[in-house]
C-alpha atoms as a PDB file:
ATOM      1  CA  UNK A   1     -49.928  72.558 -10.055  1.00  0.00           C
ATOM      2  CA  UNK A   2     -51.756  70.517 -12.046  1.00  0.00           C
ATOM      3  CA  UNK A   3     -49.176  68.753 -14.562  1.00  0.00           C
ATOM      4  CA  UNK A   4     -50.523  67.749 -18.353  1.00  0.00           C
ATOM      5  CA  UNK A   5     -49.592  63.989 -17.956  1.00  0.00           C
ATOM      6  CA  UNK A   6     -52.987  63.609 -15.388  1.00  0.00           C
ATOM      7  CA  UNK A   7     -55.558  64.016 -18.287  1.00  0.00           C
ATOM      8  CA  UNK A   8     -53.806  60.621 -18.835  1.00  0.00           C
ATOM      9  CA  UNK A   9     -54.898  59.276 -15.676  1.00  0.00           C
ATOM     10  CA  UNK A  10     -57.902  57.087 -14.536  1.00  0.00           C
ATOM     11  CA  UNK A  11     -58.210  55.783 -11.334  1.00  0.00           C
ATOM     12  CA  UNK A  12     -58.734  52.547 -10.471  1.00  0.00           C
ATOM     13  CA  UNK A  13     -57.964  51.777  -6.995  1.00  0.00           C
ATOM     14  CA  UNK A  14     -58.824  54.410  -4.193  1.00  0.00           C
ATOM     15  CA  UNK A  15     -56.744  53.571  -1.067  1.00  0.00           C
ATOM     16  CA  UNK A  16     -58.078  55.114   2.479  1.00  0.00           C
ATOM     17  CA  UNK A  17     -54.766  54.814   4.551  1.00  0.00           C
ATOM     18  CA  UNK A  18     -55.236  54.752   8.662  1.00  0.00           C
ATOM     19  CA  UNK A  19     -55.289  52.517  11.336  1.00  0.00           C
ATOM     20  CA  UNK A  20     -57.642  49.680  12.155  1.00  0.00           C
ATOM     21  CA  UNK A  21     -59.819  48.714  15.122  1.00  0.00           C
ATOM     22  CA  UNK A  22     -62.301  51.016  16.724  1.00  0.00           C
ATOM     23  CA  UNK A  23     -59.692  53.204  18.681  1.00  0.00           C
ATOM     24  CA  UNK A  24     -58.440  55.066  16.048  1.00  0.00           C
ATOM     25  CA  UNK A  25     -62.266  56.161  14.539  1.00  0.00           C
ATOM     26  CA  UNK A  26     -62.411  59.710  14.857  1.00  0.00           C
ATOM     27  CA  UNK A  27     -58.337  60.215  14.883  1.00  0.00           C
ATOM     28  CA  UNK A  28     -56.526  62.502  12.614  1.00  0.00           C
ATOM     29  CA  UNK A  29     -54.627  59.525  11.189  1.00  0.00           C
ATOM     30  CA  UNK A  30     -57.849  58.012   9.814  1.00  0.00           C
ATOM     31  CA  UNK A  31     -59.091  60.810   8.256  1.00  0.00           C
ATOM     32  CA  UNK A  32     -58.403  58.915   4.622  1.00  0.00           C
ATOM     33  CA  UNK A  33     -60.120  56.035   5.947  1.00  0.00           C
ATOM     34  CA  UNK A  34     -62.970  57.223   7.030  1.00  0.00           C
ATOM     35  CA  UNK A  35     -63.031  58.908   3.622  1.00  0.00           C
ATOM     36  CA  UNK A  36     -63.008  56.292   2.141  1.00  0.00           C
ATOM     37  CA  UNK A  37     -65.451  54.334   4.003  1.00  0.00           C
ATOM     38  CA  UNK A  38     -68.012  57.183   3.540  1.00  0.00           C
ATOM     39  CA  UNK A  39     -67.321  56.869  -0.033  1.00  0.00           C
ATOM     40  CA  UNK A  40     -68.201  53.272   0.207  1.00  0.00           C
ATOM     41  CA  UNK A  41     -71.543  53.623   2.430  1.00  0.00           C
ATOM     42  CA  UNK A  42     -72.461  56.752  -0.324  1.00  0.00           C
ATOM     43  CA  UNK A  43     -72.522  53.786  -2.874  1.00  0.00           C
ATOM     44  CA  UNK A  44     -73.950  51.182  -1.022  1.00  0.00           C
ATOM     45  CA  UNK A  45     -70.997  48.854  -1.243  1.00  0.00           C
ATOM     46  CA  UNK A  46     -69.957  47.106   1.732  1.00  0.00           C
ATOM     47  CA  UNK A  47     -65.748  46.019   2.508  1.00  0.00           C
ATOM     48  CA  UNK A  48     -64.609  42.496   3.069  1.00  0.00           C
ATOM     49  CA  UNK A  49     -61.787  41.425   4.810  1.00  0.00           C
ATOM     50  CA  UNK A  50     -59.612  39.201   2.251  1.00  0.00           C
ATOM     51  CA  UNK A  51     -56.392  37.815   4.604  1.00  0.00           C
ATOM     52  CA  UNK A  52     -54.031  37.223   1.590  1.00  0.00           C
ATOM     53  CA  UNK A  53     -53.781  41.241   0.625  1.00  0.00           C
ATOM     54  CA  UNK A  54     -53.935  42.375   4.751  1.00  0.00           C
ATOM     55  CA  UNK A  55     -56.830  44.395   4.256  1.00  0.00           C
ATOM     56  CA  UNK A  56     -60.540  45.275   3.676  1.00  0.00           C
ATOM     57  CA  UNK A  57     -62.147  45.437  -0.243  1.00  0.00           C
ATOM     58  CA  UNK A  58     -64.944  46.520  -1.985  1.00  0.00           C
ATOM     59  CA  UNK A  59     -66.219  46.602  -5.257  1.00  0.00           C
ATOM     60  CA  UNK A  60     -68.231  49.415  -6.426  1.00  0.00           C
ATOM     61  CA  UNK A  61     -69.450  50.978  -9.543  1.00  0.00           C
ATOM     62  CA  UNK A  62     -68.652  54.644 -10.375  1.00  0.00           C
ATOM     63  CA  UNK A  63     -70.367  56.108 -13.571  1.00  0.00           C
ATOM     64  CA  UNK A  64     -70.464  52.852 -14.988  1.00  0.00           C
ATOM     65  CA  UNK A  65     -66.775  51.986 -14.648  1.00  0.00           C
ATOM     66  CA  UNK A  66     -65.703  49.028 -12.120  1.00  0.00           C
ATOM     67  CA  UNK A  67     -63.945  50.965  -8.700  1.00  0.00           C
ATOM     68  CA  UNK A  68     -61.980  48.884  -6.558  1.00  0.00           C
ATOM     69  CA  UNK A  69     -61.601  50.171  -2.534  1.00  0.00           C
ATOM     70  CA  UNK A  70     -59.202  49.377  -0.427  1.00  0.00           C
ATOM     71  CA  UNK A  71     -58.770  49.580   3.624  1.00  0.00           C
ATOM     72  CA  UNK A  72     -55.199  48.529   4.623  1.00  0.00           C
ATOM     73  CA  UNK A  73     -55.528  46.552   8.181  1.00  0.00           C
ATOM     74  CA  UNK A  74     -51.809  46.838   8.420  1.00  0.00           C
ATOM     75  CA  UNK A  75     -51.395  49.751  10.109  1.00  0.00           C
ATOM     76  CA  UNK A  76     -50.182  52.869   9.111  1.00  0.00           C
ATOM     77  CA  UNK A  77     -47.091  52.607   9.087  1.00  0.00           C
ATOM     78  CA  UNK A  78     -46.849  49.488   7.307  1.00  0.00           C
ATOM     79  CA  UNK A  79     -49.884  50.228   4.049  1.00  0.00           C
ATOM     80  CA  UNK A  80     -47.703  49.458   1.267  1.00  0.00           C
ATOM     81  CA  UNK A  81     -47.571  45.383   2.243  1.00  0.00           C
ATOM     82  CA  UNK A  82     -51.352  45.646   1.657  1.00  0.00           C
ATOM     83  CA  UNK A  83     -51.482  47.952  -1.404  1.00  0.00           C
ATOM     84  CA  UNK A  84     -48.612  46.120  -3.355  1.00  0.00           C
ATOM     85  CA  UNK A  85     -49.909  42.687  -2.982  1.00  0.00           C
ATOM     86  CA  UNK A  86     -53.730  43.756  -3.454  1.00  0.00           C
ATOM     87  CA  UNK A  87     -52.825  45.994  -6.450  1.00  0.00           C
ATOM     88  CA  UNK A  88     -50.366  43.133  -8.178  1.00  0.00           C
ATOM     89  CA  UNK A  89     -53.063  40.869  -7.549  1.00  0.00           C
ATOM     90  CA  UNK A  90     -55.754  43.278  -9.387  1.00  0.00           C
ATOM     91  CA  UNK A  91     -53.245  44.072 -11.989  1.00  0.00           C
ATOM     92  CA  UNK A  92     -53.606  47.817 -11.452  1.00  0.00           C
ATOM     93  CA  UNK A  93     -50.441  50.544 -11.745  1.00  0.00           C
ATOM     94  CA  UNK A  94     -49.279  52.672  -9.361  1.00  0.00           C
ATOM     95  CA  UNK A  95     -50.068  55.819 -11.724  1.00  0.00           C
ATOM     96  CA  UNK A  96     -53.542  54.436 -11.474  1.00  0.00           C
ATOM     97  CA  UNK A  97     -53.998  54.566  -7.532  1.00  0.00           C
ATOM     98  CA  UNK A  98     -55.370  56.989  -5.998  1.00  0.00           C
ATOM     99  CA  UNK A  99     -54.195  57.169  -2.358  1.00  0.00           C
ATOM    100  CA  UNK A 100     -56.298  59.109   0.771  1.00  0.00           C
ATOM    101  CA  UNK A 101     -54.188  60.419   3.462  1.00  0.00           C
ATOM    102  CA  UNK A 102     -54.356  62.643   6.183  1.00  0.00           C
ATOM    103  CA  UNK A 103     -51.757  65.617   5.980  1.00  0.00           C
ATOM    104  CA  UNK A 104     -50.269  67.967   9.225  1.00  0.00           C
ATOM    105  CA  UNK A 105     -48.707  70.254   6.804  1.00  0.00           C
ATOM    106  CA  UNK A 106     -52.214  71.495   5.302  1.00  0.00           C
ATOM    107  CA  UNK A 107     -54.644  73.195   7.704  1.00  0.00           C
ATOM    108  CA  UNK A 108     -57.531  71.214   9.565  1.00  0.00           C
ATOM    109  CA  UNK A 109     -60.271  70.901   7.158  1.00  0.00           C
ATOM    110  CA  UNK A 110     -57.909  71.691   3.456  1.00  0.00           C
ATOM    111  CA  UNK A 111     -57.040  69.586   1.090  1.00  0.00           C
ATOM    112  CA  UNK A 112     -55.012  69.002  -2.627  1.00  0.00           C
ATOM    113  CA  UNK A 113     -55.141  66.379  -5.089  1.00  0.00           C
ATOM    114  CA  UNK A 114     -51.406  66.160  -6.480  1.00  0.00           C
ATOM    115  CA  UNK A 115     -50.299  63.746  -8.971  1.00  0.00           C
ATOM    116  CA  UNK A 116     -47.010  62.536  -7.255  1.00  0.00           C
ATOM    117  CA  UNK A 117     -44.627  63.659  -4.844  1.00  0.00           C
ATOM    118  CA  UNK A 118     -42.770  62.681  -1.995  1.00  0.00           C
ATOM    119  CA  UNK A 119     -43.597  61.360   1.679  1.00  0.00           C
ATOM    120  CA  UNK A 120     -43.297  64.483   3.157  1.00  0.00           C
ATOM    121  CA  UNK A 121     -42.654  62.647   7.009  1.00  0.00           C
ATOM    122  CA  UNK A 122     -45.684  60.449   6.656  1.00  0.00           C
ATOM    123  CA  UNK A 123     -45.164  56.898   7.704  1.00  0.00           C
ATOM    124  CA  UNK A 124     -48.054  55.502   5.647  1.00  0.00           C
ATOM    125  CA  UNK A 125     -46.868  57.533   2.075  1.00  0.00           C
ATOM    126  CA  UNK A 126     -43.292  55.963   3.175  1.00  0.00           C
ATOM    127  CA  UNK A 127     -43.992  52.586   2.986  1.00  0.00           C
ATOM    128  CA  UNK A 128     -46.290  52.812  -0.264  1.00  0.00           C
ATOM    129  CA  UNK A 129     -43.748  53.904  -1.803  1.00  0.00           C
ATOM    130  CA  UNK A 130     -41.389  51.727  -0.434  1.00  0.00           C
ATOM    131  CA  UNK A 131     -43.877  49.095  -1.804  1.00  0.00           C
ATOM    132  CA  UNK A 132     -44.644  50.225  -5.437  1.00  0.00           C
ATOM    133  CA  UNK A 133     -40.945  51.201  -5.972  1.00  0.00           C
ATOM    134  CA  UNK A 134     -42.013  54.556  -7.280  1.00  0.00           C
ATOM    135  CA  UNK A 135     -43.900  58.097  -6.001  1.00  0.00           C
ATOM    136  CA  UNK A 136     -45.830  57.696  -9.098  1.00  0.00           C
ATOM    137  CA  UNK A 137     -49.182  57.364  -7.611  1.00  0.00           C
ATOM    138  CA  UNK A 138     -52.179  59.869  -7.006  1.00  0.00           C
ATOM    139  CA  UNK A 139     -53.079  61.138  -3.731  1.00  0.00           C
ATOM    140  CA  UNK A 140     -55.885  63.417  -2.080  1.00  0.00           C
ATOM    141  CA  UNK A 141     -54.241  64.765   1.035  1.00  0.00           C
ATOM    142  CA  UNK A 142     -56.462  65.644   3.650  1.00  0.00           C
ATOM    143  CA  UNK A 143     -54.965  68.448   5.989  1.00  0.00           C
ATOM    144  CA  UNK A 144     -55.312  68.060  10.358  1.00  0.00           C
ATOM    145  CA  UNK A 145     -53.084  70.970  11.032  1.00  0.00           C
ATOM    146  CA  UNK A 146     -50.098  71.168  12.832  1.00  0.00           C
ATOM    147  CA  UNK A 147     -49.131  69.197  16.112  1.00  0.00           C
ATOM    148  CA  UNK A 148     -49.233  71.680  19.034  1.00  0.00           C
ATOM    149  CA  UNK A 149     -46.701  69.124  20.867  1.00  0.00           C
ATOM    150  CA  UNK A 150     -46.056  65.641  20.220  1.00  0.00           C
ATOM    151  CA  UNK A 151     -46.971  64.618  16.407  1.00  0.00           C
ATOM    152  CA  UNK A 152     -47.693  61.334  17.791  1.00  0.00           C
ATOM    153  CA  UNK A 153     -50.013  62.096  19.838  1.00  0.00           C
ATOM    154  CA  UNK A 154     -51.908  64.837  17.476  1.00  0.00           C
ATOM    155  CA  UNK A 155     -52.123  61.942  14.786  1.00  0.00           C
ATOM    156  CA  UNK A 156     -53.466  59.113  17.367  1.00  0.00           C
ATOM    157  CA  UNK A 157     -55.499  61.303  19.454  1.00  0.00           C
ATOM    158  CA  UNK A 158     -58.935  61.818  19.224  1.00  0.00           C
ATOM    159  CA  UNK A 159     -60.754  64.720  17.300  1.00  0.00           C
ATOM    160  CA  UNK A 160     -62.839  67.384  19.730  1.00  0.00           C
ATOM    161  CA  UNK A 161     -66.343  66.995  18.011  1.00  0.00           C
ATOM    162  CA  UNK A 162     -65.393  70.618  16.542  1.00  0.00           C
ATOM    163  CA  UNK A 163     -62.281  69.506  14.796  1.00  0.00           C
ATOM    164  CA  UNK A 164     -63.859  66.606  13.421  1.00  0.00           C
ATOM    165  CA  UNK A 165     -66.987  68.650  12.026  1.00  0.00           C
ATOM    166  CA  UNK A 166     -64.317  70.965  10.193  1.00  0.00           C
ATOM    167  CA  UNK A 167     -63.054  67.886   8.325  1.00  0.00           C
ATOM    168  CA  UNK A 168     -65.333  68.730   5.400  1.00  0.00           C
ATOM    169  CA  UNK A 169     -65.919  64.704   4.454  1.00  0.00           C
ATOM    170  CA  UNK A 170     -68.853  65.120   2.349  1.00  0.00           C
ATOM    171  CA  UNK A 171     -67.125  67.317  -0.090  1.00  0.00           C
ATOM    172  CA  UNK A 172     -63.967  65.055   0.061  1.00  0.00           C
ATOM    173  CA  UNK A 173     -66.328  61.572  -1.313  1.00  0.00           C
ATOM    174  CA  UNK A 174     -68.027  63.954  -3.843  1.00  0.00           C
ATOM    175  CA  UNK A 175     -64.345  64.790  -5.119  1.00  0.00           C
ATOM    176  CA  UNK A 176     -63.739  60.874  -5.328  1.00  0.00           C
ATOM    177  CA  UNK A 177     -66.654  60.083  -7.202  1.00  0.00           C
ATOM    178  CA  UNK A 178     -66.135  63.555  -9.623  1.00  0.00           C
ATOM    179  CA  UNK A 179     -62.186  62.074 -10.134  1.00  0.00           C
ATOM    180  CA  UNK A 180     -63.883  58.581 -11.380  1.00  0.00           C
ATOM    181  CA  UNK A 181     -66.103  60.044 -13.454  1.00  0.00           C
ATOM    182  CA  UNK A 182     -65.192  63.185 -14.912  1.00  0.00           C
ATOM    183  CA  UNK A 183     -62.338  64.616 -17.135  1.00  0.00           C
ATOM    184  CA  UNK A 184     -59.443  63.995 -13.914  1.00  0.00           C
ATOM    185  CA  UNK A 185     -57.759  66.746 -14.511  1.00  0.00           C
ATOM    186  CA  UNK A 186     -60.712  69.331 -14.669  1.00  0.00           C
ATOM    187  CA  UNK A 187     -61.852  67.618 -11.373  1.00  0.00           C
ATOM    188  CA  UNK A 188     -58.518  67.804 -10.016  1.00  0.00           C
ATOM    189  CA  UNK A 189     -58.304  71.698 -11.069  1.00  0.00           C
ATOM    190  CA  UNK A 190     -61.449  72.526 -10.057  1.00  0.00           C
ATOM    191  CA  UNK A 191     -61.425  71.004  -6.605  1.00  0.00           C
ATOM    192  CA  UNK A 192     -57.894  72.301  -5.917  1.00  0.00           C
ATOM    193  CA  UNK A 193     -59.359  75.907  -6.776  1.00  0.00           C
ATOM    194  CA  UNK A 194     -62.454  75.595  -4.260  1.00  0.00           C
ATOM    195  CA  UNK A 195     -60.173  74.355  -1.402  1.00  0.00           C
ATOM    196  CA  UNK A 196     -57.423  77.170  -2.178  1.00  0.00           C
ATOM    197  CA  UNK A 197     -60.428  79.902  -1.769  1.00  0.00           C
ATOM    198  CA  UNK A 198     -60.977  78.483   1.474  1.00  0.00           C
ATOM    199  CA  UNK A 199     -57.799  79.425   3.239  1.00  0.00           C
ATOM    200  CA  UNK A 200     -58.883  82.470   4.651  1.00  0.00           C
ATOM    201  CA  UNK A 201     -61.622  80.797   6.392  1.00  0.00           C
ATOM    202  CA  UNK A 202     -59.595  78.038   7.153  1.00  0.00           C
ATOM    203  CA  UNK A 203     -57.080  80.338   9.391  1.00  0.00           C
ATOM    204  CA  UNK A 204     -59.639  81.886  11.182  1.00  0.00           C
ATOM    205  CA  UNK A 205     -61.569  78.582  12.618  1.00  0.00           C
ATOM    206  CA  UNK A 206     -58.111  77.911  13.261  1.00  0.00           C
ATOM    207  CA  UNK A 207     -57.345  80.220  15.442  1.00  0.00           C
ATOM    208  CA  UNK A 208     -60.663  79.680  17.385  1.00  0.00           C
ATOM    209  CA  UNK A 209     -60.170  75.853  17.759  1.00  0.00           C
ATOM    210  CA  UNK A 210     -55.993  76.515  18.991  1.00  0.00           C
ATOM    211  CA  UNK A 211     -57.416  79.222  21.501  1.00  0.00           C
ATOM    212  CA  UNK A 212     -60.117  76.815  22.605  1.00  0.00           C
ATOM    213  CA  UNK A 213     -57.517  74.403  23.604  1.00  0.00           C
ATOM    214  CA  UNK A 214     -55.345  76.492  25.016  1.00  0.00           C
ATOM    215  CA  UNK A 215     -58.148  77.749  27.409  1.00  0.00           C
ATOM    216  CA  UNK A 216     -59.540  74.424  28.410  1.00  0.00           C
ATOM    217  CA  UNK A 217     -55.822  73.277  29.198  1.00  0.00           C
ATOM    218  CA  UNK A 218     -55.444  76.424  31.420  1.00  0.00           C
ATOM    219  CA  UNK A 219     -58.474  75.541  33.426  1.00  0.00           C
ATOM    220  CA  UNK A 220     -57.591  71.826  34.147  1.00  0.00           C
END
């Protein structure tokens, strides 16, 4: 639910948490970074590497209003370092962060803005708010559905070209640049709705991608 306090919000910092190097492209654990990224190449901005905050920035320009980006080069498990010391630096609060994350409780391909909340397991979410002292911050959780075995290796391992075509990331940078721009909490509502009504399809390309790998592990 969608509380009254987020008409209050504006974002000013959009965080795409994952892991660096060229490894983890195309893992469910980079799904906010690669959000991210597209949301930078949409805009024609391009991310530099600045050693003192442990990660990549950019600068970009959303409906007229200044948009910082930021890449943690951390890794995951260790985001918040980069977050607290770029967003102290910046002089941006937590309740203005807007953090992209990849989510195993939320079917592959859904996804929720919430205004605040807790880790729920994830590393990344753990040490932000270890960081910023508070769960006060935005994020856009991006579901990968559930681990069939180890969650370690669902999270690090790579996407079949399927799975990663269900990851709907065009409609995930249009919700970015809708949150900058328009009334947040109509965006919020609205793109909560249209991911809600897609459930139903959702559980059935489900289905077909678990079966798929249960088949192709039966014939090796």
């Amino acid at each position: 639910m969608i509380a009254s306090s987020i008409a209050l919000r504006q974002v000013r910092l959009i965080v795409g948490l994952g892991n660096p190097g060229p490894e983890h492209v195309g893992t469910p654990h980079n799904v906010g970074r690669e959000t991210v990224q597209g949301l930078a190449g949409k805009l024609g901005v391009s991310f530099f590497y600045q050693h003192r905050f442990e990660g990549q920035v950019a600068e970009a320009s959303i409906g007229g209003r200044k948009m910082l980006l930021l890449l943690p080069k951390t890794g995951m498990n260790n985001s918040g370092r980069s977050v607290k010391a770029f967003s102290q630096h910046v002089k941006i609060w937590p309740q203005e962060t807007l953090v992209v994350v990849d989510d195993i409780t939320f079917k592959l391909g859904h996804a929720q803005i919430n205004l605040n909340g807790g880790a729920g397991g994830h590393n990344g979410l753990k040490s932000v708010q270890e960081h910023l002292a508070t769960k006060n911050y935005m994020r856009l959780r991006v579901g990968i559905g559930e681990p069939q075995g180890s969650c370690r290796e669902h999270v690090l391992g790579k996407f079949s070209e399927e799975e990663y075509t269900s990851i709907p990331f065009d409609a995930l940078v249009d919700a970015l640049e809708k949150l900058c721009i328009d009334d947040f909490a109509e965006a919020a509502r609205q793109f909560n709705a249209r991911f809600k009504n897609r459930i139903q399809e959702l559980d059935s390309r489900c289905k077909d991608l678990s079966y798929e790998r249960r088949t192709t592990t039966t014939a090796l």
